[in-house]
Each structure stands twice: as C-alpha cells, then as structure tokens.
N, C-alpha and C. Protein backbone atom coordinates (compact mmCIF):
# COMPACT_ATOMS: atom_id res chain seq x y z
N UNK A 1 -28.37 -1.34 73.35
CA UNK A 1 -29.61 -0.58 73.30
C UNK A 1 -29.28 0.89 73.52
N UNK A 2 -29.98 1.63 72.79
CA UNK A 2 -29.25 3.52 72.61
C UNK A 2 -30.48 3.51 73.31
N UNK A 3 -30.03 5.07 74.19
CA UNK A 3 -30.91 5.72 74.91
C UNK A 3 -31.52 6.83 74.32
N UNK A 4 -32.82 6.97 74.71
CA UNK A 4 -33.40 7.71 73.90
C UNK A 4 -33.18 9.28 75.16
N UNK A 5 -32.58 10.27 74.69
CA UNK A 5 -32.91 11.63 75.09
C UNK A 5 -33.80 11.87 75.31
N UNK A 6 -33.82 12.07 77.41
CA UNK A 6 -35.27 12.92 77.68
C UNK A 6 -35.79 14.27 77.30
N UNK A 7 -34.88 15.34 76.91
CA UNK A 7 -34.55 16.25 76.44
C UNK A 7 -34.54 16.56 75.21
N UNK A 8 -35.28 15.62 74.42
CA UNK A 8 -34.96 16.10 72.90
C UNK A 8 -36.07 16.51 71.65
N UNK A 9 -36.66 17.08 72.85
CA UNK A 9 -37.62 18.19 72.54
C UNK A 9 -36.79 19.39 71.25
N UNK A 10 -37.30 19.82 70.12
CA UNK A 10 -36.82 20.44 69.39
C UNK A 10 -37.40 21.79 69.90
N UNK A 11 -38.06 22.16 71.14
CA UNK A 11 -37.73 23.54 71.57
C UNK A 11 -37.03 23.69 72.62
N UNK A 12 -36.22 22.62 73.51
CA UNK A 12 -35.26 22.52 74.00
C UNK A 12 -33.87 22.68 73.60
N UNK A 13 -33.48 23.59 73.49
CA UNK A 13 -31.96 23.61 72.37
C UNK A 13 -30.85 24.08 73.88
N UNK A 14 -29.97 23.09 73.82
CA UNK A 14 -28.87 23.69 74.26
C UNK A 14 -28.79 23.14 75.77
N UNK A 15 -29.37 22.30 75.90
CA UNK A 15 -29.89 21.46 77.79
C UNK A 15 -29.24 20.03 77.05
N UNK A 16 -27.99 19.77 76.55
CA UNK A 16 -27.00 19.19 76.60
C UNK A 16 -27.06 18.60 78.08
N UNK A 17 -26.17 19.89 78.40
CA UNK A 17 -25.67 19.43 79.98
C UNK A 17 -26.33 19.26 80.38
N UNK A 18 -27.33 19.65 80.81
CA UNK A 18 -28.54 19.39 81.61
C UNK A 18 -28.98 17.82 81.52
N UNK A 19 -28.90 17.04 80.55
CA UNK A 19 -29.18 16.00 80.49
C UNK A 19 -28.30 14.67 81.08
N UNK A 20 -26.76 15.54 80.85
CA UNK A 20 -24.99 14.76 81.56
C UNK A 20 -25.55 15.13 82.94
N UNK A 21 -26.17 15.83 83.68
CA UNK A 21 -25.95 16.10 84.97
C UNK A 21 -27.01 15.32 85.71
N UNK A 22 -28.16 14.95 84.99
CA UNK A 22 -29.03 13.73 85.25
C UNK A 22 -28.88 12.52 85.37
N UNK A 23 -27.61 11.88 84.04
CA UNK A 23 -27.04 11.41 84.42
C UNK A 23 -26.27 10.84 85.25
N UNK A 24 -25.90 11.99 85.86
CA UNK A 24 -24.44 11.72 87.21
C UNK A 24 -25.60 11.59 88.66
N UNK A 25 -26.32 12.73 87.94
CA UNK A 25 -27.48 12.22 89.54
C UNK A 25 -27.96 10.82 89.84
N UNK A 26 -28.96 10.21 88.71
CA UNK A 26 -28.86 8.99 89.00
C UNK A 26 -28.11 7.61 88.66
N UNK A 27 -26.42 8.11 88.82
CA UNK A 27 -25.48 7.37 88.92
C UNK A 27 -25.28 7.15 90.11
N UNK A 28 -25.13 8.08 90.90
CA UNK A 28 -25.09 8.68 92.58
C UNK A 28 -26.20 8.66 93.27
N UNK A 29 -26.86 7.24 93.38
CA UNK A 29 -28.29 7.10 93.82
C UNK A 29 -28.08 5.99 95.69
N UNK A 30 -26.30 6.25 95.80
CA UNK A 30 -26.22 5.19 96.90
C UNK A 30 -27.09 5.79 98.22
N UNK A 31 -27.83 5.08 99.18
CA UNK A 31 -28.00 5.75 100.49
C UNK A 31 -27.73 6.01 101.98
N UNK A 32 -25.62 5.45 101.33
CA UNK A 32 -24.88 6.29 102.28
C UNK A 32 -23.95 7.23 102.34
N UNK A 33 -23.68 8.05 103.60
CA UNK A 33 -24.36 8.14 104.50
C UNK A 33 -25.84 8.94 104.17
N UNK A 34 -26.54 8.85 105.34
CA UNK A 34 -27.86 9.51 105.07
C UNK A 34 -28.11 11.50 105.34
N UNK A 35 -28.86 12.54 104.57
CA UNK A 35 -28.59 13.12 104.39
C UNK A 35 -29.57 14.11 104.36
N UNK A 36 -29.71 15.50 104.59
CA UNK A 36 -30.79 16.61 104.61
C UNK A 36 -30.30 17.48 103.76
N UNK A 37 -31.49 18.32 103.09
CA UNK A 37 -31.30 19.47 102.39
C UNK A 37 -32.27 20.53 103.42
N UNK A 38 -31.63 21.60 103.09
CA UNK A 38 -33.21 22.50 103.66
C UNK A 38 -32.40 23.72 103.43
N UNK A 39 -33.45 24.41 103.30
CA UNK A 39 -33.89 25.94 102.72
C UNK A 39 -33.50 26.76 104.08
N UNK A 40 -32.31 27.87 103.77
CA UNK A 40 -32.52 28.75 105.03
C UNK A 40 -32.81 30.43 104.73
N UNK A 41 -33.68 30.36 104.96
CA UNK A 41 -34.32 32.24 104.78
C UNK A 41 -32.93 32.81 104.79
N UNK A 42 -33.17 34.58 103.62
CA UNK A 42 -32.10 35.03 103.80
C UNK A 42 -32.90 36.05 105.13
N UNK A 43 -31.83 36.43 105.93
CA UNK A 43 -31.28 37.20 107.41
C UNK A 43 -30.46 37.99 107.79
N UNK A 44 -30.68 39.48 107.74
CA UNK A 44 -29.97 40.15 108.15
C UNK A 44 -28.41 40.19 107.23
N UNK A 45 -29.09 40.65 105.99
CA UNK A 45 -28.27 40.76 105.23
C UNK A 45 -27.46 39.26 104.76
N UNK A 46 -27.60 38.56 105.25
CA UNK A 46 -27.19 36.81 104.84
C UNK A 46 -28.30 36.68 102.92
N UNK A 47 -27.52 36.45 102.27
CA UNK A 47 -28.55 35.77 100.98
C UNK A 47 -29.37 34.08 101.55
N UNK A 48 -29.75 34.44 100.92
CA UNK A 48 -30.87 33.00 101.23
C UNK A 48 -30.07 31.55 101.20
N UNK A 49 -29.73 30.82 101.60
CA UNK A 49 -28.79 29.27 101.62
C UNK A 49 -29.48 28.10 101.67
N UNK A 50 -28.50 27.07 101.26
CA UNK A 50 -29.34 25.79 101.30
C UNK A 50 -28.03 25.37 101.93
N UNK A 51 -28.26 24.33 102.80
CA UNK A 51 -27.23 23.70 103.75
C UNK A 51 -27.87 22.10 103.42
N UNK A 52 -26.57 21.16 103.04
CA UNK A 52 -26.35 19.68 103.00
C UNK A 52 -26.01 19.41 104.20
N UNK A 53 -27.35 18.21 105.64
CA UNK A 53 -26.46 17.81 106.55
C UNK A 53 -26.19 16.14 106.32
N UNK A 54 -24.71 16.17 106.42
CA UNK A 54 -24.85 14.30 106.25
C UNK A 54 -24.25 14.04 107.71
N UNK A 55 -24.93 12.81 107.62
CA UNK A 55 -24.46 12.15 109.23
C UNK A 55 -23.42 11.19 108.75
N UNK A 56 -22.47 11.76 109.67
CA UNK A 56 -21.18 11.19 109.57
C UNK A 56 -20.57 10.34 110.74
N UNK A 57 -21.41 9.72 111.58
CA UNK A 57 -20.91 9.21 112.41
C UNK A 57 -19.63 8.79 113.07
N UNK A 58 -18.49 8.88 113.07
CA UNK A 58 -17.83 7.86 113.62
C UNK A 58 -16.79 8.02 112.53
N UNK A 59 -16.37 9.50 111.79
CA UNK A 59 -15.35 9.98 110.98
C UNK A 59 -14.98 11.20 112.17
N UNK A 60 -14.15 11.19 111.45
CA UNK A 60 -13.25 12.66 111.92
C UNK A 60 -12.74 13.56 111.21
N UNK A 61 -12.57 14.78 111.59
CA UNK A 61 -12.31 15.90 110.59
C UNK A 61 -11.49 15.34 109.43
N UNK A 62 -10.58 14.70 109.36
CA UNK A 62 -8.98 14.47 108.97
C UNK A 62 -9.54 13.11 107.85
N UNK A 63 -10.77 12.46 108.38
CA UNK A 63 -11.39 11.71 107.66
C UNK A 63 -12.06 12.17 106.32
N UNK A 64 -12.67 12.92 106.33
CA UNK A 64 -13.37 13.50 105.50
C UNK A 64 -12.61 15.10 104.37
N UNK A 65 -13.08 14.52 102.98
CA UNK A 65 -12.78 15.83 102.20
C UNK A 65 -14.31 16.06 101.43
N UNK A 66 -14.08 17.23 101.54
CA UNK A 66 -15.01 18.69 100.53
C UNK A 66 -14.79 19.28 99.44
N UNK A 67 -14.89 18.82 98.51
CA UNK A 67 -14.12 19.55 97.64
C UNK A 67 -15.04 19.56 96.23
N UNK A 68 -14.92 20.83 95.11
CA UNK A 68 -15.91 20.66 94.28
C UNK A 68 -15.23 20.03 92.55
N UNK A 69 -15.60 19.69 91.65
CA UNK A 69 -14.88 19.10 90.58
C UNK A 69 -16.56 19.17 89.67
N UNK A 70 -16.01 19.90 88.85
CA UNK A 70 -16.53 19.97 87.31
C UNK A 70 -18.14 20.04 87.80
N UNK A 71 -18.51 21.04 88.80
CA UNK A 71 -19.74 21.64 88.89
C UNK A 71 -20.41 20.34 89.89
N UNK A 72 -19.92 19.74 90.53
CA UNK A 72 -20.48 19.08 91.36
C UNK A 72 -19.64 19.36 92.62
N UNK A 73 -20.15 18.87 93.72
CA UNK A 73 -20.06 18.86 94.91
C UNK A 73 -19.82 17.57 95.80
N UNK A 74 -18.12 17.06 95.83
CA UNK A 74 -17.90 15.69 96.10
C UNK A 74 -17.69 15.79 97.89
N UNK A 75 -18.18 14.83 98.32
CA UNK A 75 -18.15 14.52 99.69
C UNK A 75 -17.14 13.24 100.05
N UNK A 76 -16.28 13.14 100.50
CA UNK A 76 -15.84 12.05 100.48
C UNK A 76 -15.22 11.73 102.12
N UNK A 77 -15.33 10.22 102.96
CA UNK A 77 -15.11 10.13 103.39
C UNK A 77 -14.56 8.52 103.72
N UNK A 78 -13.11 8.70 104.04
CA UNK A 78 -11.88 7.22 104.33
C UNK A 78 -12.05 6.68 105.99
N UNK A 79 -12.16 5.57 106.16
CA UNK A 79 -11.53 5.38 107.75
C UNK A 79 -10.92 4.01 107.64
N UNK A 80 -10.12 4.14 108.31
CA UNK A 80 -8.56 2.59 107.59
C UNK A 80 -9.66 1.94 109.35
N UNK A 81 -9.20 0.50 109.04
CA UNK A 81 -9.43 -0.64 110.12
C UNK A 81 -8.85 -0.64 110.74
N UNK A 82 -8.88 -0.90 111.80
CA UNK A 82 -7.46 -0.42 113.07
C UNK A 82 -7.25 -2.33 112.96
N UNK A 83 -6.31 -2.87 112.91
CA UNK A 83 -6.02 -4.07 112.04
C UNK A 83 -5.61 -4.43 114.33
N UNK A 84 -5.41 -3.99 114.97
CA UNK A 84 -4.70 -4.11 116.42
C UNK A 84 -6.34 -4.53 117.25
N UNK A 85 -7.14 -4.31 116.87
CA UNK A 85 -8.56 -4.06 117.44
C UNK A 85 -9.00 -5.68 117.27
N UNK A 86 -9.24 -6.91 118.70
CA UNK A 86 -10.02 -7.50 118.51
C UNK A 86 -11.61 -7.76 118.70
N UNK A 87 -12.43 -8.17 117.83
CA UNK A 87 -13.65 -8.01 118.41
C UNK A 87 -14.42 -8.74 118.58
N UNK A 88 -15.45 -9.14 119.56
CA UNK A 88 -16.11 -10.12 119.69
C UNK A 88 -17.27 -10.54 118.93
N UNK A 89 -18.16 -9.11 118.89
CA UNK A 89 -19.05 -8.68 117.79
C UNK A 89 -18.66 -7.46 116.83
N UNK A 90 -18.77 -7.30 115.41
CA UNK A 90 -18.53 -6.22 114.86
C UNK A 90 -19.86 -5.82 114.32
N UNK A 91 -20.40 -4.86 115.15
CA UNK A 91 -21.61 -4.12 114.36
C UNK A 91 -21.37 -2.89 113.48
N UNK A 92 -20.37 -2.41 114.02
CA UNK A 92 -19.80 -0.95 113.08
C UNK A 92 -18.67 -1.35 112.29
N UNK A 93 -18.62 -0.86 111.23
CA UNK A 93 -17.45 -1.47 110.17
C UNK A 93 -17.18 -0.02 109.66
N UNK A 94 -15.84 0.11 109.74
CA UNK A 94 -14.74 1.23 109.20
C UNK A 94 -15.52 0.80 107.57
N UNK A 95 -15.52 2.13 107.19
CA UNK A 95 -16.34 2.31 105.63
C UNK A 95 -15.91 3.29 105.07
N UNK A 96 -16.18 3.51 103.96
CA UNK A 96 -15.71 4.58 103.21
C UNK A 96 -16.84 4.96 101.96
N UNK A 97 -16.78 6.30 101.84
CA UNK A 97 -18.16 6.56 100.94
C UNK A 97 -17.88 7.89 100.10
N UNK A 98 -18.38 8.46 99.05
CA UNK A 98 -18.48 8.74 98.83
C UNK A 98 -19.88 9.85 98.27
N UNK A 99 -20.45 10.90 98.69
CA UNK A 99 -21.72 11.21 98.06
C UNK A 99 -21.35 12.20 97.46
N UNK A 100 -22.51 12.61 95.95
CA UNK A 100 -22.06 13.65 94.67
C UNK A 100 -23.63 14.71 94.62
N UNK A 101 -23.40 15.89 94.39
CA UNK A 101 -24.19 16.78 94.56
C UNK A 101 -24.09 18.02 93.36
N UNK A 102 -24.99 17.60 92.13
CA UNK A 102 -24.69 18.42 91.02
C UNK A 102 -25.20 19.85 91.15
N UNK A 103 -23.95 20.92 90.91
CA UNK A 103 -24.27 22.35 91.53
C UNK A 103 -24.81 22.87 89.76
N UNK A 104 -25.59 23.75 90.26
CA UNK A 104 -26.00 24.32 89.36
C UNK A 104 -25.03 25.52 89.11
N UNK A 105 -25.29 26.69 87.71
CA UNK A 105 -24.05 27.02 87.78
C UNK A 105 -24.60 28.45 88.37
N UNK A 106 -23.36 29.04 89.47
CA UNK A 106 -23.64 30.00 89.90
C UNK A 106 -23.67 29.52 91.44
N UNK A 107 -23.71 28.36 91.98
CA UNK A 107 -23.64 28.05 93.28
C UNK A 107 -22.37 27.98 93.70
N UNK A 108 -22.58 28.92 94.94
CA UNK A 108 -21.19 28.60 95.97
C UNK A 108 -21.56 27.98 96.74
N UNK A 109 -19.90 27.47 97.33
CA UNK A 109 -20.17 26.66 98.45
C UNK A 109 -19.59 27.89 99.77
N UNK A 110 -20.06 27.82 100.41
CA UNK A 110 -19.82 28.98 101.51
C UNK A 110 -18.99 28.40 103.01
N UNK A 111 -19.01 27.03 103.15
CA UNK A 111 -18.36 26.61 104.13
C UNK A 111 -18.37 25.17 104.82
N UNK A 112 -18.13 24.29 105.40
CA UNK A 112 -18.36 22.98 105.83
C UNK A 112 -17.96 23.12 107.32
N UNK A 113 -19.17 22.39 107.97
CA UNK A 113 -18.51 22.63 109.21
C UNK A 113 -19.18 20.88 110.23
N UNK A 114 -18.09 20.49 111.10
CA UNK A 114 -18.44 18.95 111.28
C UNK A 114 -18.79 19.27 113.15
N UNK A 115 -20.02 18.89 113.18
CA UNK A 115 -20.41 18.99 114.68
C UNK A 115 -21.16 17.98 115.40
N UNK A 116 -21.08 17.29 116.75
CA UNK A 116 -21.83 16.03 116.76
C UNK A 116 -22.14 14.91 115.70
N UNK A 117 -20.89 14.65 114.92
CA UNK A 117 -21.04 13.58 113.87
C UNK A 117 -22.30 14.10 112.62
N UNK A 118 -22.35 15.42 112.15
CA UNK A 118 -23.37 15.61 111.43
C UNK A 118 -22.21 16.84 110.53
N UNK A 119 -22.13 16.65 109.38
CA UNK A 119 -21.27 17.68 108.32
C UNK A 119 -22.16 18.23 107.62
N UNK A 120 -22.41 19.23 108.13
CA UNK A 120 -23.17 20.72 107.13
C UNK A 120 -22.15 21.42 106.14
N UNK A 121 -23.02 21.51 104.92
CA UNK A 121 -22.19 22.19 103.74
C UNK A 121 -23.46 23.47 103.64
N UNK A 122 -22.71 24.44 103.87
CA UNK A 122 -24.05 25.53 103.58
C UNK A 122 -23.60 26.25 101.99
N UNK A 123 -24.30 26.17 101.00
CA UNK A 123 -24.35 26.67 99.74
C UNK A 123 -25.07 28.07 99.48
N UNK A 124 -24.67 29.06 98.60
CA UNK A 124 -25.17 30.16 98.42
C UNK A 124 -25.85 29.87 97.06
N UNK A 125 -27.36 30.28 96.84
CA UNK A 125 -27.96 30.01 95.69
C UNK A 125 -27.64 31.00 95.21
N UNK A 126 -27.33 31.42 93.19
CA UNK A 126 -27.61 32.64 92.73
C UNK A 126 -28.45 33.17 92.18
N UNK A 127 -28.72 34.76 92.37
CA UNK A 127 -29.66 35.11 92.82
C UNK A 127 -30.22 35.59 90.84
N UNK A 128 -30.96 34.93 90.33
CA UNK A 128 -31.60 35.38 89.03
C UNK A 128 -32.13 36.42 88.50
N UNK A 129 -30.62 36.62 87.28
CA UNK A 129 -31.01 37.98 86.42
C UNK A 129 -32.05 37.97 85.61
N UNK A 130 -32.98 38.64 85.78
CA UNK A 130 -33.95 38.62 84.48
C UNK A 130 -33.03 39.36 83.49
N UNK A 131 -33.58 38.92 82.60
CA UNK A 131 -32.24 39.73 81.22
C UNK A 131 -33.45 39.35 80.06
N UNK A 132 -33.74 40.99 79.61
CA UNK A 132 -34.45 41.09 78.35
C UNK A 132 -33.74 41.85 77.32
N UNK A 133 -33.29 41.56 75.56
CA UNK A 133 -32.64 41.66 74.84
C UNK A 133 -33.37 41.86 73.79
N UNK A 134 -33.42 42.90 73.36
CA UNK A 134 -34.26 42.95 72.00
C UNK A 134 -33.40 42.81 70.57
N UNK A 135 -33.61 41.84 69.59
CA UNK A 135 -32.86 41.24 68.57
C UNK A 135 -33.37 42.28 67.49
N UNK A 136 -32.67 42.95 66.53
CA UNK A 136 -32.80 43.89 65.95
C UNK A 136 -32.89 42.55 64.13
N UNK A 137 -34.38 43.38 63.62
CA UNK A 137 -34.09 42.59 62.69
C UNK A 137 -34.09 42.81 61.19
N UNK A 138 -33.19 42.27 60.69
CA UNK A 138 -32.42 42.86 59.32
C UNK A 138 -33.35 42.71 58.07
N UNK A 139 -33.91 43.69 57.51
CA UNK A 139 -34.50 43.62 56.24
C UNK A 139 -33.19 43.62 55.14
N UNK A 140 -33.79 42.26 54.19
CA UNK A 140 -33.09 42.14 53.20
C UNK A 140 -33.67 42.51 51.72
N UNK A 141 -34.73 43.30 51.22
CA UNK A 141 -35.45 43.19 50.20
C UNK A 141 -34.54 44.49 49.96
C-alpha cells in the first residue's frame, strides 16, 4: 500500500524534507525515558532557548551520549547488568534507550548538562530573517 503525501499540495513546493522529518518523528514515538520541553525567555543578552529535560535516572555521565547526526538531535543512553549482583526482587532493570529530536535548520545545541538524574540539552532557536526580493521581469515581445 503507497502512501499518500501529506504535503502534496501543488502550492507546497519544496517541503520534501519536511515531510522525511515527520517521518522520523513519528518513527521515534517510544515513551522512554520521559521528557520536557520549555521555552526560556531571552535575558540579559542570552537569545531566547528551548531546553530538553529527560529523566535519566540511574545513568551516569559516562552512560550517556549527545550527539547531533543529519539535523537531528540523538540522545542515547547504555547501562551493562552488573552480571555479580544477586537479587531477590528486580524492579529496576539496566536499560538502554535511545530518544531522537528533529532540529530544524539553524538550531544549535548550546550545551548538556546532567544534574539530580535529569539531562538538560539547552538549544538556541534561530532568530528569523525576513528577506524580501524583488524578481525583475523580462519582457519578451
């Protein structure tokens, strides 16, 4: 069964990507770990940010990578089983996850920082050129 393009509006030209990146979003629909966005005013000369917090419970720095690939924003986090550990009950289970965060283009990532089991990624939005171009147009008669 072919998918029909949400995007394929004939005054939509050129939102290609835009449609691959919808894609990947709801490919990446798992809900762990769990996670905040929020808006931070710009301040004192700071540009305006959006900060990702995920709760990371029970990783460690050395656990976790940040890193960005082909306009997204990969989160990834390993923890091996301590195989020496017996247990009577296991309610927490060594896990590993992955979460994906499609950047728009023009977003930085400004820093990651891991505190009380909670990993903030603070992102710099960019800031929109209006851009007006006047098309000069060619008489042919």
């Amino acid at each position: 069964m072919s998918r029909v393009p949400s995007l394929s509006s004939p005054f939509l030209l050129g939102f290609d990507e835009i449609e691959r990146a919808l894609d990947r979003v709801a490919k990446a629909a798992d809900g762990y770990p769990p996670y905040n966005i929020e808006r931070i005013p710009r301040v004192d000369g700071y540009p305006e940010r959006l900060r990702i917090t995920l709760a990371v419970a029970g990783f460690t720095r050395d656990q976790l990578e940040v890193s960005i690939e082909e306009s997204q924003l990969l989160i990834r986090g390993r923890q091996q089983d301590d195989k020496t550990r017996q247990y009577l009950h296991r309610g927490i289970a060594a896990r590993q996850f992955q979460r994906t965060f499609v950047l728009a283009d023009g977003m930085e990532v400004l820093g990651a920082d891991l505190k009380n089991g909670l990993l903030s990624i603070d992102l710099a939005r960019p800031t929109p050129e209006r851009v007006i171009k006047s098309i000069k147009i060619v008489d042919h008669d």
